[in-house]
Structures are given as C-alpha cells and as structure tokens.
Protein backbone atom coordinates (compact mmCIF):
# COMPACT_ATOMS: atom_id res chain seq x y z
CA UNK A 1 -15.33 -22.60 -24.47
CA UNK A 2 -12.11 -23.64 -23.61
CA UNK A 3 -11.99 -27.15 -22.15
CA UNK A 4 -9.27 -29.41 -20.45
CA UNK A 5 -8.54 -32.89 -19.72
CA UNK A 6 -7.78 -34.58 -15.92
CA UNK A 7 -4.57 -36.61 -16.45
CA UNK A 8 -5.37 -37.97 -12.32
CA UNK A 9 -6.52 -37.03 -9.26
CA UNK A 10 -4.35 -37.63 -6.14
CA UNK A 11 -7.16 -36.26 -3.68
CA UNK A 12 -10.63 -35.25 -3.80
CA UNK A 13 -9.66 -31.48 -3.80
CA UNK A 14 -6.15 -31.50 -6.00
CA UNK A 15 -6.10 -32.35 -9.87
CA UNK A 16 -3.78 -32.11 -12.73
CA UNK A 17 -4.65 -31.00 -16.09
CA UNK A 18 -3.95 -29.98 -19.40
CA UNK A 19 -5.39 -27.12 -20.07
CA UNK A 20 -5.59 -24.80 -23.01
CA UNK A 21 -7.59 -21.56 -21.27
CA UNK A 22 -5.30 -18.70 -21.58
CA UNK A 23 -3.17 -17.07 -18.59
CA UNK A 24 -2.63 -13.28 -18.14
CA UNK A 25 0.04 -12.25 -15.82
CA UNK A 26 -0.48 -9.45 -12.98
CA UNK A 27 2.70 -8.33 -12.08
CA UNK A 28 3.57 -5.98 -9.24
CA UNK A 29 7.19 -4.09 -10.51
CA UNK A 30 7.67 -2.81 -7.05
CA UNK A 31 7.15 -6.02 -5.00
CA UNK A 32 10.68 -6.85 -3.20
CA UNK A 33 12.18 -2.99 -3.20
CA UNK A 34 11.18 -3.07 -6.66
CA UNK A 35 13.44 -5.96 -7.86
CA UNK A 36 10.74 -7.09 -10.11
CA UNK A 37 10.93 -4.26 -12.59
CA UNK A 38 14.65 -4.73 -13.06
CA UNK A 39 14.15 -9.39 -13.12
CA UNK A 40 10.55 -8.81 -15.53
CA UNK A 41 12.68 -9.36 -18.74
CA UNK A 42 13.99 -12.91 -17.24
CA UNK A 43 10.49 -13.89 -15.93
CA UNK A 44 9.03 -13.03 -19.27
CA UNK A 45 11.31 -15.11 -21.06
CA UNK A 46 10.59 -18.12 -18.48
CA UNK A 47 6.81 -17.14 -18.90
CA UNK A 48 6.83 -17.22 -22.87
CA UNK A 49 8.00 -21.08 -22.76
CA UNK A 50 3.93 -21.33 -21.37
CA UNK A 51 2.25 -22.27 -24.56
CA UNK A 52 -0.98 -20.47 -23.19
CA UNK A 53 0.72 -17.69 -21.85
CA UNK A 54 -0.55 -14.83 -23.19
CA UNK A 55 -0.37 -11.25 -21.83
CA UNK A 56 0.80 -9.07 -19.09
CA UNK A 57 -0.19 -6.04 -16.79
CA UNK A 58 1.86 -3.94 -14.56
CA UNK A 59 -0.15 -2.69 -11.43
CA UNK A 60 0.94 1.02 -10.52
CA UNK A 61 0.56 1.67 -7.19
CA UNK A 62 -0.58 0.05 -3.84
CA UNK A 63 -4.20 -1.62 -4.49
CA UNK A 64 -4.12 -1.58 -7.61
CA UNK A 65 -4.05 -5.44 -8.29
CA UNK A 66 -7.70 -5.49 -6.61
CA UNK A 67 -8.89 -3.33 -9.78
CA UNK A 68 -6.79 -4.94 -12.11
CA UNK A 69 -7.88 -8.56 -11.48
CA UNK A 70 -11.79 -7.39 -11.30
CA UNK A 71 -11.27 -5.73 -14.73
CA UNK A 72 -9.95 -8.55 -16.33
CA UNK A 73 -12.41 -10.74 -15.73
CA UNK A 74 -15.11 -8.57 -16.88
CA UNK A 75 -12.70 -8.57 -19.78
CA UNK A 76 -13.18 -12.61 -20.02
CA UNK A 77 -9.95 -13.77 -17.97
CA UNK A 78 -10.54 -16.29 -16.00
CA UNK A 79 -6.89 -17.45 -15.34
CA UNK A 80 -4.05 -15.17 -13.28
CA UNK A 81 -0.18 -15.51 -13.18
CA UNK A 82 0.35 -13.42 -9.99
CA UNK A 83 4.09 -11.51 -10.50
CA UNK A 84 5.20 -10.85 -6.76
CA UNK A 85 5.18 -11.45 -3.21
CA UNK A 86 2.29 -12.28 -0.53
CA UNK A 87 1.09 -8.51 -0.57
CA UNK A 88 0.63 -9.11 -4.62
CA UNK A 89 -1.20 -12.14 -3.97
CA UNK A 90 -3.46 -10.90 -1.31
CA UNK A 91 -4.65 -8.20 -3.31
CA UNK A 92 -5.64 -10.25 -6.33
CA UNK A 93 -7.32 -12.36 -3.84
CA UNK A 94 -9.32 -9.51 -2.52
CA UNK A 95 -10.27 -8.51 -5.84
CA UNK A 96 -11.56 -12.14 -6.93
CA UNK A 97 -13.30 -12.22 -3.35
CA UNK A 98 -15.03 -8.75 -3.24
CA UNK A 99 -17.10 -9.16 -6.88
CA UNK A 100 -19.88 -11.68 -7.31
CA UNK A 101 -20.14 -11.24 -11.38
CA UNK A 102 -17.77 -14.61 -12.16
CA UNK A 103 -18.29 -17.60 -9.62
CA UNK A 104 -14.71 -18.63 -7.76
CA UNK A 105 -14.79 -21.96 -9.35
CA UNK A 106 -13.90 -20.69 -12.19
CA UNK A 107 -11.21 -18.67 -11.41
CA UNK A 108 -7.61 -19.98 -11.11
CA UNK A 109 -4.48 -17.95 -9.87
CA UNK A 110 -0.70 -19.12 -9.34
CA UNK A 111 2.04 -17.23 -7.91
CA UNK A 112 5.54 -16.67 -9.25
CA UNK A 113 6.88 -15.55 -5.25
CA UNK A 114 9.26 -12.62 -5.60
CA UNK A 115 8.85 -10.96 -2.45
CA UNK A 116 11.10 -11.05 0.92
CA UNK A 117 8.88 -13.74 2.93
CA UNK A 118 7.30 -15.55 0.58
CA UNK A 119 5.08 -17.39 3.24
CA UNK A 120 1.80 -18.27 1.69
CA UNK A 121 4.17 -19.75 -1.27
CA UNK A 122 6.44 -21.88 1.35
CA UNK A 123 3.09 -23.84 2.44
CA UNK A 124 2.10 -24.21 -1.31
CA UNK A 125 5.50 -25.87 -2.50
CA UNK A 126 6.24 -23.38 -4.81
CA UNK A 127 10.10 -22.79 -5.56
CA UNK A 128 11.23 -19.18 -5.46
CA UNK A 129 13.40 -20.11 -8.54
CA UNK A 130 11.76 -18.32 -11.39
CA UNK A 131 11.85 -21.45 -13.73
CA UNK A 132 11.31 -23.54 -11.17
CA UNK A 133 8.07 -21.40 -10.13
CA UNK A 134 7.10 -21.65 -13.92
CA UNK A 135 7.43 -25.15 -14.18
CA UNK A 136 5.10 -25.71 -11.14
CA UNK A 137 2.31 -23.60 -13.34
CA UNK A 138 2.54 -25.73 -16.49
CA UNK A 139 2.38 -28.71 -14.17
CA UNK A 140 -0.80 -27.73 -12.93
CA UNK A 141 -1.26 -28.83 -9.95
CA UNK A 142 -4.50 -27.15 -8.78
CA UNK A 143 -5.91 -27.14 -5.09
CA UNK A 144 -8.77 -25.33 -3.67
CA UNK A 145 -7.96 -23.32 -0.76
CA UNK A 146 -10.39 -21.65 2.23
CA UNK A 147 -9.95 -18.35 3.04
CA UNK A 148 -10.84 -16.24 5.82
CA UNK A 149 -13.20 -12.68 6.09
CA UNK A 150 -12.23 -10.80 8.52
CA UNK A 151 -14.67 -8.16 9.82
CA UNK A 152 -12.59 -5.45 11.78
CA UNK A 153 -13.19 -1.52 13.07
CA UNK A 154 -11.42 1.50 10.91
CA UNK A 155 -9.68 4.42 12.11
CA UNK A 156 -13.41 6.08 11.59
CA UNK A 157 -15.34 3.34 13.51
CA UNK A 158 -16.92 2.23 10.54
CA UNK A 159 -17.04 -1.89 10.15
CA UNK A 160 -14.85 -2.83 6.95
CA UNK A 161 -14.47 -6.24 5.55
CA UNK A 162 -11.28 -8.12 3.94
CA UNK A 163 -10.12 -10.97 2.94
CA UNK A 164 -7.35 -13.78 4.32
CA UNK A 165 -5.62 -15.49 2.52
CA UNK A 166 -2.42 -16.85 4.11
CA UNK A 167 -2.25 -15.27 7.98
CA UNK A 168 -3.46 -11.98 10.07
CA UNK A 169 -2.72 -10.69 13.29
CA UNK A 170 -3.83 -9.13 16.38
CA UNK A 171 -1.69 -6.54 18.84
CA UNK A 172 2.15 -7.23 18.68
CA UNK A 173 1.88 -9.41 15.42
CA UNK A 174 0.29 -6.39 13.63
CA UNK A 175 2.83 -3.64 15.46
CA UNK A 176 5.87 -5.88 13.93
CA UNK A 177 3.94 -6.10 10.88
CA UNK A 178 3.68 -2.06 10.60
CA UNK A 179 7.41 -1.57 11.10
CA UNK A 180 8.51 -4.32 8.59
CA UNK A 181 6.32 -2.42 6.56
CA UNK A 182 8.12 0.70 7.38
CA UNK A 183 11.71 -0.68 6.98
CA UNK A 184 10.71 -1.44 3.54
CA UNK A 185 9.56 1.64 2.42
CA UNK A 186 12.91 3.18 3.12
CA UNK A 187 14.45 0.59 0.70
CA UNK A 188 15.54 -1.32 3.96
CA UNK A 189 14.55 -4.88 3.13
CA UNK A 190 15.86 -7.80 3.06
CA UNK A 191 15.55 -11.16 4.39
CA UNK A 192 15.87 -10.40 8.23
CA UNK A 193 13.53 -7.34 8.04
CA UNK A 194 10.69 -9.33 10.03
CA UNK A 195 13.22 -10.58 12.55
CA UNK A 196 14.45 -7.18 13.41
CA UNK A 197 10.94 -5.88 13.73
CA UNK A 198 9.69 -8.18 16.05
CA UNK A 199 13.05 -7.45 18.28
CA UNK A 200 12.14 -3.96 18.12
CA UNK A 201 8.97 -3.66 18.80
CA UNK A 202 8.66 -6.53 22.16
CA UNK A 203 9.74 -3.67 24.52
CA UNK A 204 7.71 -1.35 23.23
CA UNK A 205 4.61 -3.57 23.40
CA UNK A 206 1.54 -2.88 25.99
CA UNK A 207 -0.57 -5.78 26.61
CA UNK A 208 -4.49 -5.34 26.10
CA UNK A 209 -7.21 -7.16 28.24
CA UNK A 210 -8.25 -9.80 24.90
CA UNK A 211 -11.13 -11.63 25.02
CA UNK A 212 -10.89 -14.47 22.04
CA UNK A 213 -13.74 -16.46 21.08
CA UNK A 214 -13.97 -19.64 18.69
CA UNK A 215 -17.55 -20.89 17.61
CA UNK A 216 -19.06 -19.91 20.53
CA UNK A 217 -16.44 -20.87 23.21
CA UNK A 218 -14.32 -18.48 24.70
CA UNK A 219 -10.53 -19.69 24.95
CA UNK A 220 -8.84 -16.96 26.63
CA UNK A 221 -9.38 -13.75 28.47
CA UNK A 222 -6.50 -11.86 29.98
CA UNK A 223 -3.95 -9.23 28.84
CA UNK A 224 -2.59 -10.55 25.84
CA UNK A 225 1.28 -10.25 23.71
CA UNK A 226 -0.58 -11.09 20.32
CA UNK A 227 -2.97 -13.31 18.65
CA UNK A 228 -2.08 -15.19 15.73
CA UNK A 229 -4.80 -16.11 12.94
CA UNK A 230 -3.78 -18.70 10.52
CA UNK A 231 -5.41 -20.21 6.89
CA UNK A 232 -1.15 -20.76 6.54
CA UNK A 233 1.50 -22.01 8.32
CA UNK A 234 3.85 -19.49 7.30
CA UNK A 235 4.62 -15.85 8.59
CA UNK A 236 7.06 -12.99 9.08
CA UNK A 237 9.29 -15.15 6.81
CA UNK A 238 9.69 -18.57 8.18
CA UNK A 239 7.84 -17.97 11.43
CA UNK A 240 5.41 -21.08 12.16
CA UNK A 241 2.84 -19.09 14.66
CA UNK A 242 0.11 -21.68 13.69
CA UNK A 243 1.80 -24.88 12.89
CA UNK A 244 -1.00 -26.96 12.37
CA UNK A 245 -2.94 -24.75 9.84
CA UNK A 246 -4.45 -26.43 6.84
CA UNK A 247 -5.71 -24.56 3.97
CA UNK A 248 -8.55 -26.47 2.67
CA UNK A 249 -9.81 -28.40 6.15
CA UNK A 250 -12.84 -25.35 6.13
CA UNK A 251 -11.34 -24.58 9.67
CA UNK A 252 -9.57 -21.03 10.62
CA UNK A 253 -6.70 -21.89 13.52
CA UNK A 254 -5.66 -19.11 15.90
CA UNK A 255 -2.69 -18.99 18.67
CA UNK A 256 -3.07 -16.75 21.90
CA UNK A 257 0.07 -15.37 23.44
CA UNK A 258 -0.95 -14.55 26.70
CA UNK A 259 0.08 -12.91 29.58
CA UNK A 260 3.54 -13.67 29.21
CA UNK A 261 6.50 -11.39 30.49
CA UNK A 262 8.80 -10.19 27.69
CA UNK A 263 12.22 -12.17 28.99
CA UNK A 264 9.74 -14.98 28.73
CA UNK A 265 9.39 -14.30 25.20
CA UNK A 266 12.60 -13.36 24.07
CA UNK A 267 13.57 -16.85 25.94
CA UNK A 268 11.23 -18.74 23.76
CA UNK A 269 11.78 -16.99 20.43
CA UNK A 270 12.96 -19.84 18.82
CA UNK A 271 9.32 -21.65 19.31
CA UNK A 272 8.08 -19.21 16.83
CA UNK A 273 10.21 -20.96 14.04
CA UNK A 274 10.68 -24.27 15.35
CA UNK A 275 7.05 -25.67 14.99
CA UNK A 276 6.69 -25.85 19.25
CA UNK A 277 4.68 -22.55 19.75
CA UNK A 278 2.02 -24.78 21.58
CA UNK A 279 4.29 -25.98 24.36
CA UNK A 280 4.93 -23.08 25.76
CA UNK A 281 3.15 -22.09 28.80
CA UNK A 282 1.01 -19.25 28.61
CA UNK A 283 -0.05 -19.73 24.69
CA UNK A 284 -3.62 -21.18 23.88
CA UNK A 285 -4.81 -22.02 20.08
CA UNK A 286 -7.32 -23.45 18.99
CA UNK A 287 -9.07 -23.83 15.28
CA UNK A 288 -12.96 -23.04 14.06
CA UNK A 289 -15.05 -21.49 11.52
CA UNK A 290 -15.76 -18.17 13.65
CA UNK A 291 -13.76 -16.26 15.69
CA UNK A 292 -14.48 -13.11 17.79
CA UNK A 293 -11.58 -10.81 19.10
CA UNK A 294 -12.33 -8.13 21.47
CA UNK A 295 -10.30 -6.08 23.92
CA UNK A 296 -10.86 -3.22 26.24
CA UNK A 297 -8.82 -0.70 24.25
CA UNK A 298 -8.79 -0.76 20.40
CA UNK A 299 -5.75 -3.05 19.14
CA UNK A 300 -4.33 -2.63 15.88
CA UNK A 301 -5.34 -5.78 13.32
CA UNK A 302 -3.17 -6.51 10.14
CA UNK A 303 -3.77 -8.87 7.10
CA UNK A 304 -1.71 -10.75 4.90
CA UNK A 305 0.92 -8.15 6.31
CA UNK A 306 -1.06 -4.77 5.71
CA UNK A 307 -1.88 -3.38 9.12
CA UNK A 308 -5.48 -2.57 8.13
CA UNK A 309 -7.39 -1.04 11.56
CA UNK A 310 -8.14 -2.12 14.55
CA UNK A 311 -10.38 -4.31 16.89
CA UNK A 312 -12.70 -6.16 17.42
CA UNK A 313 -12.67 -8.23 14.40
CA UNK A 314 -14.56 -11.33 13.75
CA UNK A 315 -12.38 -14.21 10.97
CA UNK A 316 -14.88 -16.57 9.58
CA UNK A 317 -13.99 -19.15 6.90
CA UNK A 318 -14.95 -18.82 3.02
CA UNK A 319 -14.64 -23.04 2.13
CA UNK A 320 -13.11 -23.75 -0.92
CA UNK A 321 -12.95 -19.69 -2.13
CA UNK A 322 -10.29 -20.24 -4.59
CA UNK A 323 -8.46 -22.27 -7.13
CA UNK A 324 -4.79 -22.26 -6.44
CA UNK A 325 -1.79 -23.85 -8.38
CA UNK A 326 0.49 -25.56 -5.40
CA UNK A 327 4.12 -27.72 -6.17
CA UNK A 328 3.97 -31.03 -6.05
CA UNK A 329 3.88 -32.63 -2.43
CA UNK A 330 7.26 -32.86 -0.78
CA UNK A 331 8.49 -36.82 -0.25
C-alpha cells in the first residue's frame, strides 16, 4: 500500500502531500487541433522530472478517455495525469463517475490544460505553461470538488445521464457550443472560436417558453435566450456566465437569460466577461442542489462543451465526487 505524508492543511477540504503512489498519464493527441501529438515529446520530458511518474496512454478517438480511465483502475491506477483540454478532462471524469468498483476518494486526477479555453483549469489556478502545469502536480495541492448529474432527453426520447464537471448549458449556450464545436473540426480553432460562435448564432436564436426550477422553487418562466449551469466560473474561454460558482460549496448555481431582445444582448456582451452578468435586467440566477429545466419545445442541452441532447434535464449535485490537484491560491 502506498502511503503519504500531510506536510499542512490550509482548509478542511485542500491538503498538501508527499506522496509516493504512482501517476499514469491519459493523454488526448488530438485535443487543441491536434497540437498535442506534435508538443507530447516536450510534455514528456517535463513529466519524467515527476519522480512517480510512470506511464502513458494515448486515447484514439472521441470517448475514448471514459474507457481508458475505467480500465486502468481495474488495472490498479488510482492516480491520472489528464493530457488535454476541458473535453479530455470531462471524459475522464465521466469515466471515474459512471463505475462504482473503486470509491472516488481514492481517486486523484490533475490536468496539464492544452486545449483552446481551458476554463475548468482557469478556476483551478493551473498555468497553461507546461512546466508550470507540472510543477503545480508535484506540489500537490489536492481539493475535492462537487460535480453535477445531469439527467437530460436523447434524440430517441430515452432519459440518459452525464456528468458536470466545470459548466453546461441550455438553448443558445448549447447552439454556440455546437458551432465552436464545428469550427474546430474543420481545423478552425483558435482562441476567438467561442467569441465568433456566440456572434453567429444570436440572430439565429428562437427563444423557448423555459420553465427553471431550483429545489423546489421556480425562478423563472418565460421565453428564454439561454440558461447557464455552473460547478465553474469559467466558459466559452473567459466567459464568467456564473460568477459566483464555487466548486466544493455542495451547491449547483444557474443564470437565466430571459426574455431579452437581441440588441439588448449584443449591448451587454461585455457582462458575460466582466463578472456583472447579474445586473443586467432581465437575467435571474440562483444556486441549489436540484434543478429542473423544462420548456414547451425540446431545447438542445450541452455539457462540458459536448452538445449532448435535449430537454428537460434535471442537474443535481454529487458533494465532494472527486479529488482534484488545483495551483496554489492567487495573493
């Protein structure tokens, strides 16, 4: 059995250790229009300085990190460098989250962010600088994070389940989500792809008649832009839809854009990055452990970025799901 010894702990959920249980790494080549493949030699190098680092997959095509990470811990790994960008670390989180052989507590993962947002990694204090990134695993800062399941309706009507980990989306979030996703298929990424999605798509949207319901309270009900769910504060790159999301409070926040017109939202685009969302008129948020979305017409629900079905869904929180390295906390 390995073991490990606590040098301090700054909070009752955040510790630092030493640690001498092995790390594999799980590395997505084509995360970031497949600029991993070409930078793996120069993370490997960074990862070999990692006394305990020990070995390496590659996952081969979309999904795949789900299956990889549930192998290797029937294969006795219990500790996961993730290689790539919030769509990487989502899926190793839905792997960890969708098997009941190894209990969460005694799973770890850390993320080396190489992808265009980075979101879930901006929250976390994690540097995108490879070494930097490296450093912040051999620290070992570890934090235990919530997450959310989310219930929501397939393109069959059949009720599928999946797992949050940073931010999901209801309506216009998840239509902008579906042509980033688009944009980068075609080798069209970079770090403005979200931007010029959500410009895109705001003319194009047709408001649905949402009903939104948090423990038990309904907090809006009219035709609605897009709903914002949030474990994160981070989305889209930068975008702060729901600035006041904690990770580990056991809460779940979500922000309503209403009934607003679309001048009205071009005019307050600037809220969506600025932290001020709340003030404007028109949006409602509110945070909980359950939440119900429902609409007249079937609205299109994304996860972590992957547009995924449609509604209703339902998001309740999973407290304390997973062990997470994070940076240090910013001064």
């Amino acid at each position: 059995m390995f073991k490990f010894i606590v040098l301090y702990l700054p909070n009752e959920r955040t510790h630092l250790f030493m640690d001498l249980t092995p790390w594999i790494a799980i590395v997505n080549p084509s995360a970031a229009s497949g600029r991993i493949a070409k930078q793996w030699s120069d993370i490997f190098s960074h990862l070999q300085e990692m006394m305990v680092f020990s070995e390496y997959v590659f996952s081969e095509y979309p999904g795949h990190c789900t299956k990889l990470v549930q192998d290797l811990l029937k294969d006795g790994w219990r500790k996961f460098i993730i290689v790539g960008g919030d769509g990487t670390l989502s899926e190793v989180a839905n792997g960890i989250m969708s098997q009941q052989a190894v209990p969460y507590k005694d799973i770890t993962i850390s993320l080396i962010p190489c992808g265009t947002g980075n979101d879930w990694s901006k929250a976390a204090n994690i540097p995108t600088d490879i070494r930097e990134a490296v450093k912040c695993i051999s620290r070992g800062h570890v934090a235990s994070q919530d997450v959310g399941k989310v219930t929501y309706t397939d393109d069959k009507g059949q009720t599928q389940t999946r797992y949050m980990v940073n931010t999901a989306g209801v309506g216009y979030d998840a239509e902008v989500c579906m042509t980033s996703n688009s944009l980068k298929a075609q080798g069209l990424e970079d770090h403005k792809t979200y931007l010029k999605s959500t410009a895109a798509n705001l003319f194009k949207r047709v408001k649905k008649d949402t009903t939104v319901i948090v423990d038990g309270t309904e907090i809006s009900h009219c035709p609605t832009l897009s709903i914002a769910i949030g474990n994160g504060r981070f989305s889209g790159g930068g975008m702060t839809m729901v600035p006041d999301a904690v990770p580990n409070d056991g809460l779940i926040n979500v922000t309503v854009i209403g009934n607003l017109t679309k001048m009205k939202a071009v005019l307050n685009l600037r809220a969506l990055y600025n932290g001020s969302i709340y003030e404007v008129r028109g949006v409602r948020h509110a945070k909980g452990k359950v939440i119900n979305i429902s609409s007249t017409k079937p609205d299109y629900v994304e996860i972590d970025g992957e547009v995924v079905g449609f509604s209703p869904c339902r998001i309740e929180v999973v407290p304390n799901a997973l062990n997470v390295v994070v940076g240090a906390p910013k001064s």
